[in-house]
C-alpha atoms as a PDB file:
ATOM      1  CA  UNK A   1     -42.457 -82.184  -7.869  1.00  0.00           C
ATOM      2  CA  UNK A   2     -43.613 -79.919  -4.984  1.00  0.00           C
ATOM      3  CA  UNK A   3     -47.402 -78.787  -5.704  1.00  0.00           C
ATOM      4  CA  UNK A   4     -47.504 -75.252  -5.862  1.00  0.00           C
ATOM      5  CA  UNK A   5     -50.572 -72.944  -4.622  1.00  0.00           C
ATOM      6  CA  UNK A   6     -51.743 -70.188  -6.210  1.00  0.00           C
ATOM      7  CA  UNK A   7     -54.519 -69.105  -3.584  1.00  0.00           C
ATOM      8  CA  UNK A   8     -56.517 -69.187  -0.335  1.00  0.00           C
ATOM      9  CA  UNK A   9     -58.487 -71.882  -1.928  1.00  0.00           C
ATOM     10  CA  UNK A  10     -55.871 -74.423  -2.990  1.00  0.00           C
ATOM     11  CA  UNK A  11     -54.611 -74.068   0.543  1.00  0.00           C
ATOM     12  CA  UNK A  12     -55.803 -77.232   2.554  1.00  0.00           C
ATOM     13  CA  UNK A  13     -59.464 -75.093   3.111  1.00  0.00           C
ATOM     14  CA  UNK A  14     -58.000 -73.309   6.270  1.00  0.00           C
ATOM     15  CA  UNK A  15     -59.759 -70.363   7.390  1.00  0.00           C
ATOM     16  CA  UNK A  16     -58.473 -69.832  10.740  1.00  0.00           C
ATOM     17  CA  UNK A  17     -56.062 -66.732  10.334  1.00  0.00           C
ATOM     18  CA  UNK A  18     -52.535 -66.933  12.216  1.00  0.00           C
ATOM     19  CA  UNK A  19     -49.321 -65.439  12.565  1.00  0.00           C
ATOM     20  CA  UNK A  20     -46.571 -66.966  10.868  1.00  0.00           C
ATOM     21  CA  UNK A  21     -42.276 -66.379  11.210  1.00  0.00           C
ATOM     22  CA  UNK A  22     -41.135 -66.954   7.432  1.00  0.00           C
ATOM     23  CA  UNK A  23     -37.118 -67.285   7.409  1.00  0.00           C
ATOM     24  CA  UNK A  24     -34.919 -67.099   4.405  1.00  0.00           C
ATOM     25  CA  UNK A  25     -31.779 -66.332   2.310  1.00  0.00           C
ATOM     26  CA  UNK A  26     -31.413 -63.893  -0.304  1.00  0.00           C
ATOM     27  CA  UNK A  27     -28.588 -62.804  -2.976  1.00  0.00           C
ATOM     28  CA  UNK A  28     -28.193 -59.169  -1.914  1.00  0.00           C
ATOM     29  CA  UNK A  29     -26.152 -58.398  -4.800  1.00  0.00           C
ATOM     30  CA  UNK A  30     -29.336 -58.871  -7.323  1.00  0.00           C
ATOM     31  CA  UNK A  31     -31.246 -56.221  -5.450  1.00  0.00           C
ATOM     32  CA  UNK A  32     -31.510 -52.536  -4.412  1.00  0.00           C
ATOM     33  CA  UNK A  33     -31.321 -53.539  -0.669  1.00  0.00           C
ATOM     34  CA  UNK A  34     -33.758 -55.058   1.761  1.00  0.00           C
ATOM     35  CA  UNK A  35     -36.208 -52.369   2.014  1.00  0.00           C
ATOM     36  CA  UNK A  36     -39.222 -51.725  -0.332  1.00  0.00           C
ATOM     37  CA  UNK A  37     -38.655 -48.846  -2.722  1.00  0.00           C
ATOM     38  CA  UNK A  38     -40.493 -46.918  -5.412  1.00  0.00           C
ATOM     39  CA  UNK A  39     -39.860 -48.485  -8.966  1.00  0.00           C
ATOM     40  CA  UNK A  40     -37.177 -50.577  -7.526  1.00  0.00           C
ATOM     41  CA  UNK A  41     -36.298 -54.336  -6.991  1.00  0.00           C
ATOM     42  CA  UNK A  42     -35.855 -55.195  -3.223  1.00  0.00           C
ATOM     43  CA  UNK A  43     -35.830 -57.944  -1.021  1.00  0.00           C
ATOM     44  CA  UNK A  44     -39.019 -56.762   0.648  1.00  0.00           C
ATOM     45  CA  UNK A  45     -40.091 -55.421  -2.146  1.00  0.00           C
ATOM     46  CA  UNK A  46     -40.333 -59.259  -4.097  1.00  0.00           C
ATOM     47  CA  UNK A  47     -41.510 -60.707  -0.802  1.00  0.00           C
ATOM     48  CA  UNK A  48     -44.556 -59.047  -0.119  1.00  0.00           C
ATOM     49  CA  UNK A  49     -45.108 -59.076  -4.228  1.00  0.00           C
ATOM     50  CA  UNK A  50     -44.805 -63.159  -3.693  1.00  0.00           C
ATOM     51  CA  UNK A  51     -46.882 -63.642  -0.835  1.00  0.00           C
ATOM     52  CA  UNK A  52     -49.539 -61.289  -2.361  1.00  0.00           C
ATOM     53  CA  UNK A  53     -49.624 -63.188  -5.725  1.00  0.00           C
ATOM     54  CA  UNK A  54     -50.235 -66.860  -3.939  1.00  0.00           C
ATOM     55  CA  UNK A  55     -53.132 -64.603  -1.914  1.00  0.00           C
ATOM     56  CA  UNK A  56     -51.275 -65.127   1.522  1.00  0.00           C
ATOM     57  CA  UNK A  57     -51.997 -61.973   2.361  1.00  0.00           C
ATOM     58  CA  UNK A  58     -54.262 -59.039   1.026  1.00  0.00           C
ATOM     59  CA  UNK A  59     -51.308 -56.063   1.431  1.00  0.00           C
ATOM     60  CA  UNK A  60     -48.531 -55.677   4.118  1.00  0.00           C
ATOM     61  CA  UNK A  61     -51.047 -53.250   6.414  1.00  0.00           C
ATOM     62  CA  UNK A  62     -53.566 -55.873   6.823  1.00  0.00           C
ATOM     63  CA  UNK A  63     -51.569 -58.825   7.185  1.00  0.00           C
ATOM     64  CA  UNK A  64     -49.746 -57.108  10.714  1.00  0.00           C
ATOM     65  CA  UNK A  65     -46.391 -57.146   8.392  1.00  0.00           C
ATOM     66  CA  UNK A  66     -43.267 -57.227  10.434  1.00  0.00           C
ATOM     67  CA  UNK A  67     -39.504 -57.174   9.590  1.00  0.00           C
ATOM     68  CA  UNK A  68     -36.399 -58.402  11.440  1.00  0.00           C
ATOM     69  CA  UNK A  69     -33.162 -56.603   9.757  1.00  0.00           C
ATOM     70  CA  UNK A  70     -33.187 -54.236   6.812  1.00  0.00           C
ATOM     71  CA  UNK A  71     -29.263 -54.936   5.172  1.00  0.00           C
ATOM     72  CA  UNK A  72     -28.256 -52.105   2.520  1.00  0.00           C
ATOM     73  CA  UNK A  73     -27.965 -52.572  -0.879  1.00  0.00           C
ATOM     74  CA  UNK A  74     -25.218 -55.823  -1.856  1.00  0.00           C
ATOM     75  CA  UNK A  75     -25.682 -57.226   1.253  1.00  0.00           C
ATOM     76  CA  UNK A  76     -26.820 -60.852   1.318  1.00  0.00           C
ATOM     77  CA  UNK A  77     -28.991 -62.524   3.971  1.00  0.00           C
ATOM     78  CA  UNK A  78     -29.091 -66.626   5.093  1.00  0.00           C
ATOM     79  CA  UNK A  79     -31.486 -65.910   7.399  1.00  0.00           C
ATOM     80  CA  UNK A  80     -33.240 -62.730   8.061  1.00  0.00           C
ATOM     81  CA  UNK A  81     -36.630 -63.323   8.897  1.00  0.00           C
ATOM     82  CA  UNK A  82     -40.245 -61.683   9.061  1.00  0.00           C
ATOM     83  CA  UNK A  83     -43.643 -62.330  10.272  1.00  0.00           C
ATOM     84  CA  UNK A  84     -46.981 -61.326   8.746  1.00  0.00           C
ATOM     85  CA  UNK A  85     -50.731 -63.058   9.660  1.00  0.00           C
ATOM     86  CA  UNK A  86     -52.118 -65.355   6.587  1.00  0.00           C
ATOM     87  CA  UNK A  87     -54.848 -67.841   6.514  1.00  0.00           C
ATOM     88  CA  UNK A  88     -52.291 -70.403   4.676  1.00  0.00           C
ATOM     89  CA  UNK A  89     -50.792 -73.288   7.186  1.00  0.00           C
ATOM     90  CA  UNK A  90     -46.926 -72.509   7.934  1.00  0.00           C
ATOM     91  CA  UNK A  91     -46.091 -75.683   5.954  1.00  0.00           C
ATOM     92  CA  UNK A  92     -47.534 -74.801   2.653  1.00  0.00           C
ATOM     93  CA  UNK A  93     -46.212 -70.791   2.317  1.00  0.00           C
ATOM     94  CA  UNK A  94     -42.223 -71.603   1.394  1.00  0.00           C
ATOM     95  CA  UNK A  95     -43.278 -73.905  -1.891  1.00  0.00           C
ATOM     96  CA  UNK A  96     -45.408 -71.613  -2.536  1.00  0.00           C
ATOM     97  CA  UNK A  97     -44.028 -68.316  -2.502  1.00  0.00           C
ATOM     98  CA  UNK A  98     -40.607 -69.840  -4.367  1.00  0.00           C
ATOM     99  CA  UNK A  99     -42.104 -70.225  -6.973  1.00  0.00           C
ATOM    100  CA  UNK A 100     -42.707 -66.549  -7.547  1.00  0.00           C
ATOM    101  CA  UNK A 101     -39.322 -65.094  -6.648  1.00  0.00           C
ATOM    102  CA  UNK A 102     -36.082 -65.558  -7.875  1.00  0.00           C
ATOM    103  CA  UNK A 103     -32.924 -64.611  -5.866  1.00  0.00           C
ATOM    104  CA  UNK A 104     -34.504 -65.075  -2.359  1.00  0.00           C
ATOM    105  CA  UNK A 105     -35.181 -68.624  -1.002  1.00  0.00           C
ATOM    106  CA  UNK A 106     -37.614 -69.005   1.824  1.00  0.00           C
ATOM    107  CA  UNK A 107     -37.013 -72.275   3.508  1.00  0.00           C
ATOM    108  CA  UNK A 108     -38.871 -71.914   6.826  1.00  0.00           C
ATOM    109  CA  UNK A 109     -42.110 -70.775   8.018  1.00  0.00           C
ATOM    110  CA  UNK A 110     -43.163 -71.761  11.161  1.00  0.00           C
ATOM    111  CA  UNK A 111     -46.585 -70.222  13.754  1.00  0.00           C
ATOM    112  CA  UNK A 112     -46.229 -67.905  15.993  1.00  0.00           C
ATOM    113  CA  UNK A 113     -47.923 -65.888  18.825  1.00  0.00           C
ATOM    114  CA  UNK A 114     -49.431 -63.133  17.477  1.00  0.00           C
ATOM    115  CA  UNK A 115     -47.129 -60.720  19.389  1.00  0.00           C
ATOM    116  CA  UNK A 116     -43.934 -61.993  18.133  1.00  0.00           C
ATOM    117  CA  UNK A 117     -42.445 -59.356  16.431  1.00  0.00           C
ATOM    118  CA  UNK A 118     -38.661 -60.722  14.764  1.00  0.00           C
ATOM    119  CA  UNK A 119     -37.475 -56.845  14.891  1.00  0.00           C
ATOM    120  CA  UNK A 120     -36.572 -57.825  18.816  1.00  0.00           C
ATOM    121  CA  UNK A 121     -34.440 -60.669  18.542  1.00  0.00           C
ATOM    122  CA  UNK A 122     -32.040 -61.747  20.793  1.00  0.00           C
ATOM    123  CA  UNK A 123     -29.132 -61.778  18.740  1.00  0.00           C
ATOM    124  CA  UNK A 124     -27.826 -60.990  15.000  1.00  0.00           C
ATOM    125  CA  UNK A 125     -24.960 -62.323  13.437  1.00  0.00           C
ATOM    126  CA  UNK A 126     -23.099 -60.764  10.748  1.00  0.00           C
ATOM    127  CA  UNK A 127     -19.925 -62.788   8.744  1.00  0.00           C
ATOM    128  CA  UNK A 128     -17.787 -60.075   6.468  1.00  0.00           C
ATOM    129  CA  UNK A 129     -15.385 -61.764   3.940  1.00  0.00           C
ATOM    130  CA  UNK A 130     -12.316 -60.094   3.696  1.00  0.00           C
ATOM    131  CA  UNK A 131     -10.220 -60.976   0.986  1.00  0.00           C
ATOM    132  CA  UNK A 132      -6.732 -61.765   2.214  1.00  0.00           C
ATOM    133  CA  UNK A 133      -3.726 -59.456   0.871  1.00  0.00           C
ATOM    134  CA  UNK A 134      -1.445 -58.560   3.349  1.00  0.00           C
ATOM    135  CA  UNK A 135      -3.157 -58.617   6.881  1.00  0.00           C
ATOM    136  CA  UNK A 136      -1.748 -59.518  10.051  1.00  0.00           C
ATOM    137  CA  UNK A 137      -4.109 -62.056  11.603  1.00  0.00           C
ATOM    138  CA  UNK A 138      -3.139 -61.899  15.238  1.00  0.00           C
ATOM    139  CA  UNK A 139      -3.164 -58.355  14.506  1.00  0.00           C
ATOM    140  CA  UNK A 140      -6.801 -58.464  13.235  1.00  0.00           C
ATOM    141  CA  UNK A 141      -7.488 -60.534  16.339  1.00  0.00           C
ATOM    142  CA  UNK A 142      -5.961 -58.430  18.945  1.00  0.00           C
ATOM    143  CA  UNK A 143      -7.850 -55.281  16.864  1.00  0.00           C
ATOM    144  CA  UNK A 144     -11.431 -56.982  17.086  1.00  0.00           C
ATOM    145  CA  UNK A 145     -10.727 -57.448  20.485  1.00  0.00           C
ATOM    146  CA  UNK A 146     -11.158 -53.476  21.173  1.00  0.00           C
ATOM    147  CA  UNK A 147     -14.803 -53.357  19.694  1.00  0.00           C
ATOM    148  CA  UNK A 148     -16.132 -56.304  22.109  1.00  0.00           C
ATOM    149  CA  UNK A 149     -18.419 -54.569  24.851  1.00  0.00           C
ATOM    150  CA  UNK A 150     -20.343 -51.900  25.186  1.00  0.00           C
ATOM    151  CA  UNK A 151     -19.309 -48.880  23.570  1.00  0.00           C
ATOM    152  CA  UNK A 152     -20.040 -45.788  21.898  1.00  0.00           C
ATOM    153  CA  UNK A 153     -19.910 -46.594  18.197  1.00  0.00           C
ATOM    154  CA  UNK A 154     -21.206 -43.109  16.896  1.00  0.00           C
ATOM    155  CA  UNK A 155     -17.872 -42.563  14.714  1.00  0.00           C
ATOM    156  CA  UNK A 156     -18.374 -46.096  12.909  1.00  0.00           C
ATOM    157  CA  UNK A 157     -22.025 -45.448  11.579  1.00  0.00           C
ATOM    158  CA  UNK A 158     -23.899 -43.057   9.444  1.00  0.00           C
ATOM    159  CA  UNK A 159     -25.438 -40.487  11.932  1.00  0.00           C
ATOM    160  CA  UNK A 160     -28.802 -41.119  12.712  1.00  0.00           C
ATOM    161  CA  UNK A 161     -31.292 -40.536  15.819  1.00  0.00           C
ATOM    162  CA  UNK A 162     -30.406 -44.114  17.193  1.00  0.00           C
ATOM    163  CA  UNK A 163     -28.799 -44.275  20.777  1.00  0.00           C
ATOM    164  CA  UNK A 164     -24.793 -45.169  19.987  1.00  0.00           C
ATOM    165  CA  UNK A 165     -24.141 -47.028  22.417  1.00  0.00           C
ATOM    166  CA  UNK A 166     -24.295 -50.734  21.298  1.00  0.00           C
ATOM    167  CA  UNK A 167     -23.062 -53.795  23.358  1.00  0.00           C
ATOM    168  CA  UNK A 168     -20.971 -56.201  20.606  1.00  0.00           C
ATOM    169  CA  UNK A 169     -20.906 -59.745  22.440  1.00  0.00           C
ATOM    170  CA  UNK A 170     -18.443 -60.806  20.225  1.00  0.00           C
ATOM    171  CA  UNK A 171     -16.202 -60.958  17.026  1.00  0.00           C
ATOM    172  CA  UNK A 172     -14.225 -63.897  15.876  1.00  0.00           C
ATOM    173  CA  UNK A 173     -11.758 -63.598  13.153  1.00  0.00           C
ATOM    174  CA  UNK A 174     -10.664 -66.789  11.160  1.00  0.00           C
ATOM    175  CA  UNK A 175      -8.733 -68.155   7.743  1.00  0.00           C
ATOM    176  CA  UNK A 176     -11.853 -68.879   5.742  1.00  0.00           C
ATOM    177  CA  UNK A 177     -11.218 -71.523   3.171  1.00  0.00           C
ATOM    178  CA  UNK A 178      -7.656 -69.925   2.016  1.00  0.00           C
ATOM    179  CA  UNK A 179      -9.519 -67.070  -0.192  1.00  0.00           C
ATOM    180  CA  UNK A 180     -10.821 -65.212   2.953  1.00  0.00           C
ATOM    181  CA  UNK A 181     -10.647 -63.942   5.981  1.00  0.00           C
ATOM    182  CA  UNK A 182     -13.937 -64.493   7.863  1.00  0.00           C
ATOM    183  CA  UNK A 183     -14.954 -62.095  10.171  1.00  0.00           C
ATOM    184  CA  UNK A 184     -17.807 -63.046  12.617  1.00  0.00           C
ATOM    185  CA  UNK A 185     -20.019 -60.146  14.639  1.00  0.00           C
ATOM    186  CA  UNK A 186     -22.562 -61.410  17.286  1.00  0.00           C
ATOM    187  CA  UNK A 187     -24.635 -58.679  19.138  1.00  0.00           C
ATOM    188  CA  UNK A 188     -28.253 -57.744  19.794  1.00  0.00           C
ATOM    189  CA  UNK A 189     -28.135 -54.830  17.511  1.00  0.00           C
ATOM    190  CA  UNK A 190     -25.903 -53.120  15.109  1.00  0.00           C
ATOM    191  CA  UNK A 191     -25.803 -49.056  13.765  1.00  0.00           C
ATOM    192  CA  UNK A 192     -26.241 -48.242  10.393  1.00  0.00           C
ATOM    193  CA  UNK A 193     -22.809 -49.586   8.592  1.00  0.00           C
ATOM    194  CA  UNK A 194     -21.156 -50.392  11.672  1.00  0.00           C
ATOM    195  CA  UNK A 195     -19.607 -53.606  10.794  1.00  0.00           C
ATOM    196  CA  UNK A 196     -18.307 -52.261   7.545  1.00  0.00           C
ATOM    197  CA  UNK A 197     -16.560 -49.605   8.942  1.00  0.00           C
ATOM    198  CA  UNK A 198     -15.036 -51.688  11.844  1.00  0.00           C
ATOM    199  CA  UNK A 199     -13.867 -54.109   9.211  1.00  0.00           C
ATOM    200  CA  UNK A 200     -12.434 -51.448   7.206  1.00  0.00           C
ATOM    201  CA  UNK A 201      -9.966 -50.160  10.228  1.00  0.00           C
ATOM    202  CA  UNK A 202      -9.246 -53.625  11.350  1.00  0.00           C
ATOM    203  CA  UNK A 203      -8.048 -54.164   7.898  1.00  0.00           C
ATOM    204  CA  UNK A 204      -6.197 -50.612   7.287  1.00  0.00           C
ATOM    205  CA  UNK A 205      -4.378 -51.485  11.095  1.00  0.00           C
ATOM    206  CA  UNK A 206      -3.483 -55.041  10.064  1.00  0.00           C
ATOM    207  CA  UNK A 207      -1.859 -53.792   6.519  1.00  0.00           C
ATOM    208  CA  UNK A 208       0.269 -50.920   8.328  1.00  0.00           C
ATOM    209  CA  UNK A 209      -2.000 -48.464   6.423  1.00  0.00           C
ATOM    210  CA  UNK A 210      -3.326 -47.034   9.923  1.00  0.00           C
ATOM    211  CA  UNK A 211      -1.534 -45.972  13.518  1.00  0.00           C
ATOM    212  CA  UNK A 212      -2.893 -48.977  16.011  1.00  0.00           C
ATOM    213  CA  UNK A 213      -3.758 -45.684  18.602  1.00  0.00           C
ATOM    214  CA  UNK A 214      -6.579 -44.973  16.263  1.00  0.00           C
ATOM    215  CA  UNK A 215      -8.152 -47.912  16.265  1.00  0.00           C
ATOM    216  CA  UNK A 216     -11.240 -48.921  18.673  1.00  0.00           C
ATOM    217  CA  UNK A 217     -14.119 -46.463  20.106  1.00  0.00           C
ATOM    218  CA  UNK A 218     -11.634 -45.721  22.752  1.00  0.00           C
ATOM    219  CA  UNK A 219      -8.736 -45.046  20.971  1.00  0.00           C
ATOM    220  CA  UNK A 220      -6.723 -42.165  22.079  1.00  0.00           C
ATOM    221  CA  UNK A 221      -5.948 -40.670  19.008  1.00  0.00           C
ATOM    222  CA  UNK A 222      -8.732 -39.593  16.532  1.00  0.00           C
ATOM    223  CA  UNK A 223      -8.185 -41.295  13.290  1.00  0.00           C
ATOM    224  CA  UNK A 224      -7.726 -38.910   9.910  1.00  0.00           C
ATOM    225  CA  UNK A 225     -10.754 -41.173   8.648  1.00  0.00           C
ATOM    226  CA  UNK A 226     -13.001 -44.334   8.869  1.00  0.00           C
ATOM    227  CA  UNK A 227     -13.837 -45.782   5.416  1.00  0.00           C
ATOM    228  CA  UNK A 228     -16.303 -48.387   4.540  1.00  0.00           C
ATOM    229  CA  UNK A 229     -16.010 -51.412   3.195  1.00  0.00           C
ATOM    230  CA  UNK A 230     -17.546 -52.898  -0.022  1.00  0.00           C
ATOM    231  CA  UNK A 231     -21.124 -54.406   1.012  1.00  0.00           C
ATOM    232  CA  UNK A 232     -20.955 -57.407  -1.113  1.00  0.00           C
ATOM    233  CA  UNK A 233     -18.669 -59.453   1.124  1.00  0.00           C
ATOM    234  CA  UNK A 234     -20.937 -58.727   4.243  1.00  0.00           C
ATOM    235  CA  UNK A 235     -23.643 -61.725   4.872  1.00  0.00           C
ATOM    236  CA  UNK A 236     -26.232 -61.768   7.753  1.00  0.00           C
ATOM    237  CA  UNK A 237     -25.448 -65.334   8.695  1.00  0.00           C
ATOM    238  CA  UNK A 238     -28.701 -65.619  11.344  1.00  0.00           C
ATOM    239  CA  UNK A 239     -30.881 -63.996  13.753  1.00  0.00           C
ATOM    240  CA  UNK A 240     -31.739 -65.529  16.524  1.00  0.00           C
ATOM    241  CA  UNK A 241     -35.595 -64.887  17.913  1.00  0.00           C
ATOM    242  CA  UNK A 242     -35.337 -67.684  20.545  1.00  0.00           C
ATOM    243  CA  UNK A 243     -37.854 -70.200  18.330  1.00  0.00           C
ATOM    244  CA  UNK A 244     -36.878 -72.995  15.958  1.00  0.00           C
ATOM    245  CA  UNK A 245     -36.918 -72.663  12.253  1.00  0.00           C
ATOM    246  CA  UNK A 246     -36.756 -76.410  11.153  1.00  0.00           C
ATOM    247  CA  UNK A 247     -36.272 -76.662   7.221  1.00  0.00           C
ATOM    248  CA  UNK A 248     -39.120 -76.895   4.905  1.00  0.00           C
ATOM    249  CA  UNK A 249     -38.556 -80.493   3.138  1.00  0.00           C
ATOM    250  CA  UNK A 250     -40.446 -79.331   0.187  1.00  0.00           C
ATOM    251  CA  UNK A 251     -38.797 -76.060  -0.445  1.00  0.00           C
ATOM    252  CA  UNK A 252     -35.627 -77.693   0.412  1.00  0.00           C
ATOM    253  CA  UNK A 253     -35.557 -79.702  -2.849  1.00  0.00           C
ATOM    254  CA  UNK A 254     -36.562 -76.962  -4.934  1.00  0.00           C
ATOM    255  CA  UNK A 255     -34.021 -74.823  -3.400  1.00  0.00           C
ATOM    256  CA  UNK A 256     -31.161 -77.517  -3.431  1.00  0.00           C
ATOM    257  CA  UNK A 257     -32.066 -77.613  -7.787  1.00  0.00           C
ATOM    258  CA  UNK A 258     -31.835 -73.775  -8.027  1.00  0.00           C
ATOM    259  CA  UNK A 259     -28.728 -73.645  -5.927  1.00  0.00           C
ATOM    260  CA  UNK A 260     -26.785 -76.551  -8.122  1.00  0.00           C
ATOM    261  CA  UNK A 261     -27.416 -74.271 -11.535  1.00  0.00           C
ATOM    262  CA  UNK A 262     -26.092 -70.970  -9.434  1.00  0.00           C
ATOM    263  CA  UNK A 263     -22.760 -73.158  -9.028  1.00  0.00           C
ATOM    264  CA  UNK A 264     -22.301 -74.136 -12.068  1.00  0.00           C
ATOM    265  CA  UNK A 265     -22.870 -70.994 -13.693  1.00  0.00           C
ATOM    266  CA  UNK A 266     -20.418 -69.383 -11.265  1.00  0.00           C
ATOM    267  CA  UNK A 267     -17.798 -72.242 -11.817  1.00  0.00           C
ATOM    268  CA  UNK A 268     -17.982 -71.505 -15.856  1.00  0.00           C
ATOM    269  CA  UNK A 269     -17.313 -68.246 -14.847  1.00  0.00           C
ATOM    270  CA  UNK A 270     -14.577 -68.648 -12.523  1.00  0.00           C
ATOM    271  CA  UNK A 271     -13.102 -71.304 -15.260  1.00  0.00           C
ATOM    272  CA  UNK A 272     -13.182 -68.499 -18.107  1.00  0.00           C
ATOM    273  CA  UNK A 273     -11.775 -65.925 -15.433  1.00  0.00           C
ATOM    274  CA  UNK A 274      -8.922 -68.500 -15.384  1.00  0.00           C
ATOM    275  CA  UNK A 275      -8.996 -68.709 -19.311  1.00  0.00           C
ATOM    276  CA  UNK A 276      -7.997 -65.697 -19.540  1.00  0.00           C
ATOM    277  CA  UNK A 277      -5.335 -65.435 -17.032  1.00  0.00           C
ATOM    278  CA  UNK A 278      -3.542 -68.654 -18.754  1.00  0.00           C
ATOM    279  CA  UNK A 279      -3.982 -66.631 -21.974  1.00  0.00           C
ATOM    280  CA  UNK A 280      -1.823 -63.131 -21.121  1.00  0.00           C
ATOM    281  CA  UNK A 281       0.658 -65.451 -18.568  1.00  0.00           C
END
């Protein structure tokens, strides 16, 4: 079993402080998003609560805390990533911050220069899961097509003081496992509920629920509205901050255990789901 440390002292003796890039995963729908809150469970929230209870760091001020991508509330993460100084070795901070979360799994932590901030990465990538119904897929294709570039996305995010104008390198669309419809965003930077709301016209145009003219930042008809779509289905895949995360072999195993009892309690529910749909037939 992985040892697990519970302090500065237990940690190899190191007193040399450094900056360290922590990467990890997280079940979005278990929390009240990514940012810390008031009387609230977050993702940050649970991470800084973690790192402070192993005494990695003293509070996020002090420690130089830094944070990649904040994801609303029901969106999950398998890599978002942040950076904070600690007098632990990178090695020995994923055992032992699992140990005091549940939910989020930390499964690389790596040094850094102490001006890497993971806020300006290079690229994020985002994967939606849209349920298939009745979507045209070369029509979702040709539709995604429209929002590649640079653009002015200001009527497919919540207003905010940001600049619009994003570039989106790219956006793949593919038949994910028969269930779903994966759709793949790439870009430096995305607004505030951008990809949601591009999903949700590509998905209203593909159905016949929308006029294609209305459809793509330069559309040349106005369209009546721009819904969002559900946050659960939306996964940060990665971020890419142009260093290597190689996996933590003792967090690995840990996280491998946890991950096994997730799928089996999922599978008894999927099995009783299909109970029950036997039982009216």
């Amino acid at each position: 079993m992985p040892r697990v440390f519970n302090s500065v002292a237990d940690n190899a003796g190191v007193h040399q402080e450094r900056r360290v890039a922590l990467k990890f995963a997280y079940d979005g729908s278990k929390f009240f998003g990514f940012q810390r809150q008031p009387s609230k469970l977050t993702v940050e929230g649970s991470l800084v609560r973690a790192l402070e209870m192993v005494d990695a760091i003293k509070s996020p001020r002090e420690c130089g805390y830094r944070s990649s991508s904040r994801t609303d509330r029901g969106v999950s993460s398998l890599g978002n990533i942040i950076s904070f100084r600690t007098r632990f070795v990178a090695k020995e901070v994923c055992s032992a911050i699992n140990s005091k979360m549940e939910d989020i799994w930390a499964y690389s932590a790596v040094e850094v220069q102490e001006d890497f901030n993971p806020r300006a990465a290079r690229q994020r990538w985002y994967r939606y899961y849209l349920a298939r119904r009745d979507q045209d897929l070369p029509l979702m294709r040709q539709m995604a097509a429209r929002f590649v570039g640079i653009h002015d996305f200001s009527g497919y995010a919540r207003k905010d003081k940001r600049n619009p104008m994003r570039k989106i390198d790219s956006i793949v669309v593919s038949d994910h496992h028969g269930l779903f419809y994966a759709v793949d965003f790439k870009a430096e930077s995305f607004l505030w509920n951008m990809v949601r709301r591009i999903v949700w016209m590509m998905n209203e145009g593909s159905s016949g629920r929308m006029s294609l003219d209305a459809i793509g930042p330069a559309a040349p008809k106005r369209p009546v509205r721009i819904g969002l779509s559900p946050p659960e289905y939306l996964v940060l895949m990665n971020i890419d901050c142009g260093i290597d995360f190689p996996v933590d072999k003792r967090a690995f195993i840990g996280i491998v255990r946890d991950v096994e009892r997730r799928i089996r309690q999922e599978a008894m529910k999927l099995e009783f789901a299909e109970e029950i749909s036997r039982l009216i037939a």
